[in-house]
Protein backbone atom coordinates (compact mmCIF):
# COMPACT_ATOMS: atom_id res chain seq x y z
CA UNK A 1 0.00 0.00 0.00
CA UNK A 2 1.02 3.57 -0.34
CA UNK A 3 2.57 5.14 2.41
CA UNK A 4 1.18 9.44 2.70
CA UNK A 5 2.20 11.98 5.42
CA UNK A 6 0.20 14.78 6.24
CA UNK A 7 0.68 18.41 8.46
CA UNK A 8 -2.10 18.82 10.83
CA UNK A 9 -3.34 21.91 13.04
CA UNK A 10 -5.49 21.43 15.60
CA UNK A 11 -6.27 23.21 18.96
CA UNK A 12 -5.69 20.46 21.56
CA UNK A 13 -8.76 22.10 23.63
CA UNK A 14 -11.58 19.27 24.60
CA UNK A 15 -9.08 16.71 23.40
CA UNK A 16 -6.96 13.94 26.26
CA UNK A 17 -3.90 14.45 23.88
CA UNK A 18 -2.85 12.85 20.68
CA UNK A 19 -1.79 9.35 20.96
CA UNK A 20 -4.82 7.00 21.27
CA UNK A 21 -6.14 5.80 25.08
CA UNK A 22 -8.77 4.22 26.84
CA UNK A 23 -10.45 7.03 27.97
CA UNK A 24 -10.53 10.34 26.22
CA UNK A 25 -11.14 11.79 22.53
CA UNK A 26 -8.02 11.99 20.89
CA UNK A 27 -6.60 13.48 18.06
CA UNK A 28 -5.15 10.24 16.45
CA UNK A 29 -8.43 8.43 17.08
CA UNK A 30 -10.32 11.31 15.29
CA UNK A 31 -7.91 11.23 12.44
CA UNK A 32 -8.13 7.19 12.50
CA UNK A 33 -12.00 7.28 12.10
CA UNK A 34 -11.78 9.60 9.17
CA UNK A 35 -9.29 7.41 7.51
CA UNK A 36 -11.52 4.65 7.90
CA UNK A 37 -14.58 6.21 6.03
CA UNK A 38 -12.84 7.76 3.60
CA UNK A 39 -11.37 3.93 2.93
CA UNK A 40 -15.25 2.26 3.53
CA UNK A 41 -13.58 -0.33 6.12
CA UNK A 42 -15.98 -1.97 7.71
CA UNK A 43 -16.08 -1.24 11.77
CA UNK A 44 -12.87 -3.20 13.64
CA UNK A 45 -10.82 -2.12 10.46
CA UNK A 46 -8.75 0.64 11.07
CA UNK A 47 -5.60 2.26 9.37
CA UNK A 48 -3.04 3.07 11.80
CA UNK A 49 -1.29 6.25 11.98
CA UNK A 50 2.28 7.34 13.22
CA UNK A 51 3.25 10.33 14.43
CA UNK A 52 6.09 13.13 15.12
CA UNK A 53 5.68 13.15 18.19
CA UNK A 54 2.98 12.91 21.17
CA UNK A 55 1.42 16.11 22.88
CA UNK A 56 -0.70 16.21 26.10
CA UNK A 57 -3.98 17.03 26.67
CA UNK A 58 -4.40 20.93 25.89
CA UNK A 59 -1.73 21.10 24.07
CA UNK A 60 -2.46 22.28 19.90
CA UNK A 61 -0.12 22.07 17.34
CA UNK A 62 0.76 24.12 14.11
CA UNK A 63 3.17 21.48 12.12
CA UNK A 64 2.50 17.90 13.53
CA UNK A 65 3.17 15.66 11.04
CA UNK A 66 1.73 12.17 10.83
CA UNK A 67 2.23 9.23 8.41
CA UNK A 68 0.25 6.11 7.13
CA UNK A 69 -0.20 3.41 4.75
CA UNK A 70 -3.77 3.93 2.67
CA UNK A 71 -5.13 1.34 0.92
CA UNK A 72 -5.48 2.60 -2.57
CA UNK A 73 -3.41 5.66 -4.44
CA UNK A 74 -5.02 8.81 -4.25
CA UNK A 75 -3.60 12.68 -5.23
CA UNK A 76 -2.42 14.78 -2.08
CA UNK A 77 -5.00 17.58 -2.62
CA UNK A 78 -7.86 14.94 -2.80
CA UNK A 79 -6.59 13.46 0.42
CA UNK A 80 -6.33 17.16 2.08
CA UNK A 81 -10.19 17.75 0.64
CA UNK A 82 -11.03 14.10 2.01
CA UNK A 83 -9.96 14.34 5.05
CA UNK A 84 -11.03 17.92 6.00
CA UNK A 85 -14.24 17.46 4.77
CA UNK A 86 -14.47 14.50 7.65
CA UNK A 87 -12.94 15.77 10.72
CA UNK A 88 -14.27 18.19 13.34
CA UNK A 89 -13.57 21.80 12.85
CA UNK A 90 -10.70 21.62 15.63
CA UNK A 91 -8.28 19.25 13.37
CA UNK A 92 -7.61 20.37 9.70
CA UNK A 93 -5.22 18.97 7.03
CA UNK A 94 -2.63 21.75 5.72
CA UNK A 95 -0.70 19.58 3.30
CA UNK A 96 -0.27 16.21 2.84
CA UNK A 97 2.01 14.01 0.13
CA UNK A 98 3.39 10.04 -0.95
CA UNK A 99 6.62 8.88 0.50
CA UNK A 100 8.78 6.10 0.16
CA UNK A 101 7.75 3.08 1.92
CA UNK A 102 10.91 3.37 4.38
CA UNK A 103 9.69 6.66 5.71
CA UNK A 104 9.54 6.68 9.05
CA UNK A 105 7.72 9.76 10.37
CA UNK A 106 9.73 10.23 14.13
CA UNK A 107 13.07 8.64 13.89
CA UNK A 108 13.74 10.48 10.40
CA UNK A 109 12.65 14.00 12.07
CA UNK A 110 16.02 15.63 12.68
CA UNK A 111 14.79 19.15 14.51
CA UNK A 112 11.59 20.21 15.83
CA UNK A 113 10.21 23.19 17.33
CA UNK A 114 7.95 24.41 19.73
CA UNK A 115 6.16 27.90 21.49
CA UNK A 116 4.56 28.39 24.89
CA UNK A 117 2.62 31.64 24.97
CA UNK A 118 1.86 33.78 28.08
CA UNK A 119 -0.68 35.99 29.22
CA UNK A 120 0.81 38.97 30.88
CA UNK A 121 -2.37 40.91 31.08
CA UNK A 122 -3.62 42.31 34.75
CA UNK A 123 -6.73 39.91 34.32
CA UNK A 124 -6.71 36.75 32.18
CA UNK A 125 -7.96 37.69 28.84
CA UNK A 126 -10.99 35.67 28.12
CA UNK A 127 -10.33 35.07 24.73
CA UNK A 128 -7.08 33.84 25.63
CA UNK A 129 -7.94 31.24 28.27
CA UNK A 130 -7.32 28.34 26.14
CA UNK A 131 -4.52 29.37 24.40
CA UNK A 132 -2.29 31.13 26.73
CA UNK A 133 -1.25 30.41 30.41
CA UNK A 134 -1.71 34.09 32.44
CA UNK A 135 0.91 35.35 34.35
CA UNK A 136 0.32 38.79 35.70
CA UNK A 137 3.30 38.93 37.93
CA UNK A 138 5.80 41.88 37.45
CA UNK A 139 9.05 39.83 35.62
CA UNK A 140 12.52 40.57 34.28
CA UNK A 141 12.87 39.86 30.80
CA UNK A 142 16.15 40.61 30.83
CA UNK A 143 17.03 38.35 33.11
CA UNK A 144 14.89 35.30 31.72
CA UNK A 145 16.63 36.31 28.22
CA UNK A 146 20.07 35.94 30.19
CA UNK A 147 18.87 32.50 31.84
CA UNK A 148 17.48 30.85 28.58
CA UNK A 149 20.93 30.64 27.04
CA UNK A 150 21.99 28.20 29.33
CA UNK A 151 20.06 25.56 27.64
CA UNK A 152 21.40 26.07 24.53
CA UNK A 153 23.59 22.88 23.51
CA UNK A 154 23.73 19.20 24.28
CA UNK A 155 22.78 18.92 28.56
CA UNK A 156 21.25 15.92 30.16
CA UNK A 157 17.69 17.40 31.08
CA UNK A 158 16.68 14.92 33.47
CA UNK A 159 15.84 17.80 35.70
CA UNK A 160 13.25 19.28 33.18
CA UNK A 161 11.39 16.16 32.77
CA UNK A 162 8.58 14.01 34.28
CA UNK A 163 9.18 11.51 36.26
CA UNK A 164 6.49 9.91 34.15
CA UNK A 165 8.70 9.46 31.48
CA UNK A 166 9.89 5.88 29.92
CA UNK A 167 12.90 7.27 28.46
CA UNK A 168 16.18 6.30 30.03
CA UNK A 169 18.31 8.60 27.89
CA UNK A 170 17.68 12.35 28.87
CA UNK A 171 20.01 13.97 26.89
CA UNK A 172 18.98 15.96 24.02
CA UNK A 173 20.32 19.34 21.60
CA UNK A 174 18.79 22.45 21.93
CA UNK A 175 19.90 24.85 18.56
CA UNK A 176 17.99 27.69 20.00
CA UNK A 177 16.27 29.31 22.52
CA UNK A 178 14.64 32.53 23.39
CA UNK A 179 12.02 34.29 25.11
CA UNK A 180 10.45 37.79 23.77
CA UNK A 181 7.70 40.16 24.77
CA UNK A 182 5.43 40.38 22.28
CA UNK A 183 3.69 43.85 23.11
CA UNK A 184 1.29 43.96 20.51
CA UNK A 185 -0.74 40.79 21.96
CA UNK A 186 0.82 41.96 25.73
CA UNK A 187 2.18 38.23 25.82
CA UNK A 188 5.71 36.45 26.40
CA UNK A 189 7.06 34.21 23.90
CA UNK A 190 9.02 31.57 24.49
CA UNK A 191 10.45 29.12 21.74
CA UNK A 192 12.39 26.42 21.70
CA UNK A 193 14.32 24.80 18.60
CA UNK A 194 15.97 21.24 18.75
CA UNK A 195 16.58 17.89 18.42
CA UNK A 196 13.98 16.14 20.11
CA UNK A 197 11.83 17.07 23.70
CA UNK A 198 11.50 15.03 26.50
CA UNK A 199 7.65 14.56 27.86
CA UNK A 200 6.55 17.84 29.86
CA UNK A 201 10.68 19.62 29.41
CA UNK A 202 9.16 22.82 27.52
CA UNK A 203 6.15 23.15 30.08
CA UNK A 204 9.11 22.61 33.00
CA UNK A 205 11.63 24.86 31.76
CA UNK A 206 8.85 27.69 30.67
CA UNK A 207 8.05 26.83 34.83
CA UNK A 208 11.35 27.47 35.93
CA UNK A 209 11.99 30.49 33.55
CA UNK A 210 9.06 32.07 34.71
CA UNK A 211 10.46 32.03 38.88
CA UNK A 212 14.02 33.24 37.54
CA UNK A 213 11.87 36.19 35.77
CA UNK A 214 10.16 36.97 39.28
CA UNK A 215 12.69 36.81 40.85
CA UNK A 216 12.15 33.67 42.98
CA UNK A 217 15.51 31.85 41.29
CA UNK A 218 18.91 33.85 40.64
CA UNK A 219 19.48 33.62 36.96
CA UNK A 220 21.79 30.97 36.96
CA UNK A 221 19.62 28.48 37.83
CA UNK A 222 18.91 26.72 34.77
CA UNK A 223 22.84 25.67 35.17
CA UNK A 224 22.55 24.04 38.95
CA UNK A 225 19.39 22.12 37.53
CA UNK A 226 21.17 20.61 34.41
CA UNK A 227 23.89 19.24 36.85
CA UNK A 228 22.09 18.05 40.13
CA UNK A 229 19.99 16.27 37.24
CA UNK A 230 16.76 16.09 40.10
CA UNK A 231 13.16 16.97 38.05
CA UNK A 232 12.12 17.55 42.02
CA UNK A 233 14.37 20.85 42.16
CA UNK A 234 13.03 21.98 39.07
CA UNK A 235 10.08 24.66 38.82
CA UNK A 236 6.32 23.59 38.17
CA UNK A 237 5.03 22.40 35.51
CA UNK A 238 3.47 25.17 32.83
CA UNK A 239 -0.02 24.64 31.42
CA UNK A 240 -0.84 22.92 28.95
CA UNK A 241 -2.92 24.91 27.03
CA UNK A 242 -0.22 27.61 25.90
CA UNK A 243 2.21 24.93 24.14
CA UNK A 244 2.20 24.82 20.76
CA UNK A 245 3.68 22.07 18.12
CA UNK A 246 5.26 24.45 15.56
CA UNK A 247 7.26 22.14 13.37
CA UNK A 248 8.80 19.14 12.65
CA UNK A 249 12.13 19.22 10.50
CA UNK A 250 13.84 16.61 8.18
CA UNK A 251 16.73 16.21 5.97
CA UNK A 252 14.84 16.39 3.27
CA UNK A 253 11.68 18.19 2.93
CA UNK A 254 9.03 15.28 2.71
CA UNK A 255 6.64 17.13 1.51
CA UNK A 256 8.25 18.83 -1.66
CA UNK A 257 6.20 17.52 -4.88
CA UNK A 258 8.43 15.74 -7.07
């Protein structure tokens, strides 16, 4: 069969995450069940989907890129169409094209990158609620600019991610790193560029960031945390609902039309 990969958008609100569980609508499951009537399986068939990478409930992504094997051949526009025309409002389709059957979707990805927006307004804005974590506290920028560089490179994060976690190998390369005040929307902006992301590191270090900025942490504490290597030392845990999945990179742009 012919193996497609498609770039979703979809605003994580309502939703128990993406990957698939017992109890909770998810966005694989919703992109699963469209797959299935736009193939006319019968019910118990399914096509299975792989992903870029997982994100927790709340969380909405931009770029998420997922891949699959469809039973028949069918152009990337009609599959875009097909698909949209399916799915709830909340997940849509941006592009979509055929790869080699080798693909593989998450160990191929070489960079991704991700956002965490914040609310800096006096009073949450309602509009905002689901998209932005508020944090009316006075802050430093300065200093959270100064602090953010320390993660730039190749650290062991163990101390920015969740004991949850079932990886054993915490180290990963962050490219870049920033945080910016977006006046226009009255918001900070953080952003994060690398390799790959450990479960909850961006909502942990976004945490963390956030006490250096008030002043609760000096500003090099980003560097004690990546050497005691203890996620209990570590700041709280951000929101959810102000992450955002901005892209997934690859050597080679899979979804360039030949």
């Amino acid at each position: 069969m012919p193996k497609y990969i498609i770039k979703i958008q979809y605003d994580g609100t309502g939703y128990a995450g993406y990957q698939i569980q017992p109890n909770g609508n998810t966005i694989q499951e919703e992109l699963e069940k469209a797959l299935r009537l736009m193939a006319k399986l019968p019910k118990g068939e399914h096509i299975p989907t792989s992903s870029a990478g997982r994100t927790d409930a709340g969380v909405h992504a931009l770029g998420q890129v997922v891949s699959f094997d469809y039973p028949a051949n069918i152009a990337p526009d009609a599959l875009i169409r097909a698909l949209n025309s399916i799915l709830d409002d909340s997940i849509r389709v941006i592009d979509a094209n055929q790869v080699a059957d080798d693909f593989h979707v998450r160990y191929m990805a070489t960079a991704k990158e991700y956002c965490y927006r914040v609310d800096i307004n006096r009073f949450p804005d309602p509009f905002k609620r689901l998209y932005t974590t508020h944090h009316p506290y006075r802050f430093n920028l300065e200093v959270m600019q100064e602090a953010i560089q320390t993660i730039v490179g190749k650290h062991d994060f163990t101390s920015f991610c969740s004991t949850k976690t079932d990886k054993e190998y915490k180290v990963r390369t962050i490219y870049e790193a920033e945080v910016n005040l977006d006046t226009k929307q009255n918001e900070l902006v953080f952003r994060f560029y690398g390799d790959g992301f450990l479960y909850n590191m961006i909502r942990i270090l976004v945490g963390t960031l956030l006490q250096i900025g008030d002043g609760l942490k000096p500003v090099d504490e980003l560097q004690r945390l990546l050497s005691v290597k203890d996620r209990n030392q570590a700041g709280p845990t951000a929101p959810p609902q102000g992450l955002y999945m901005m892209r997934v990179e690859y050597q080679e742009d899979p979804f360039k039309k030949q």
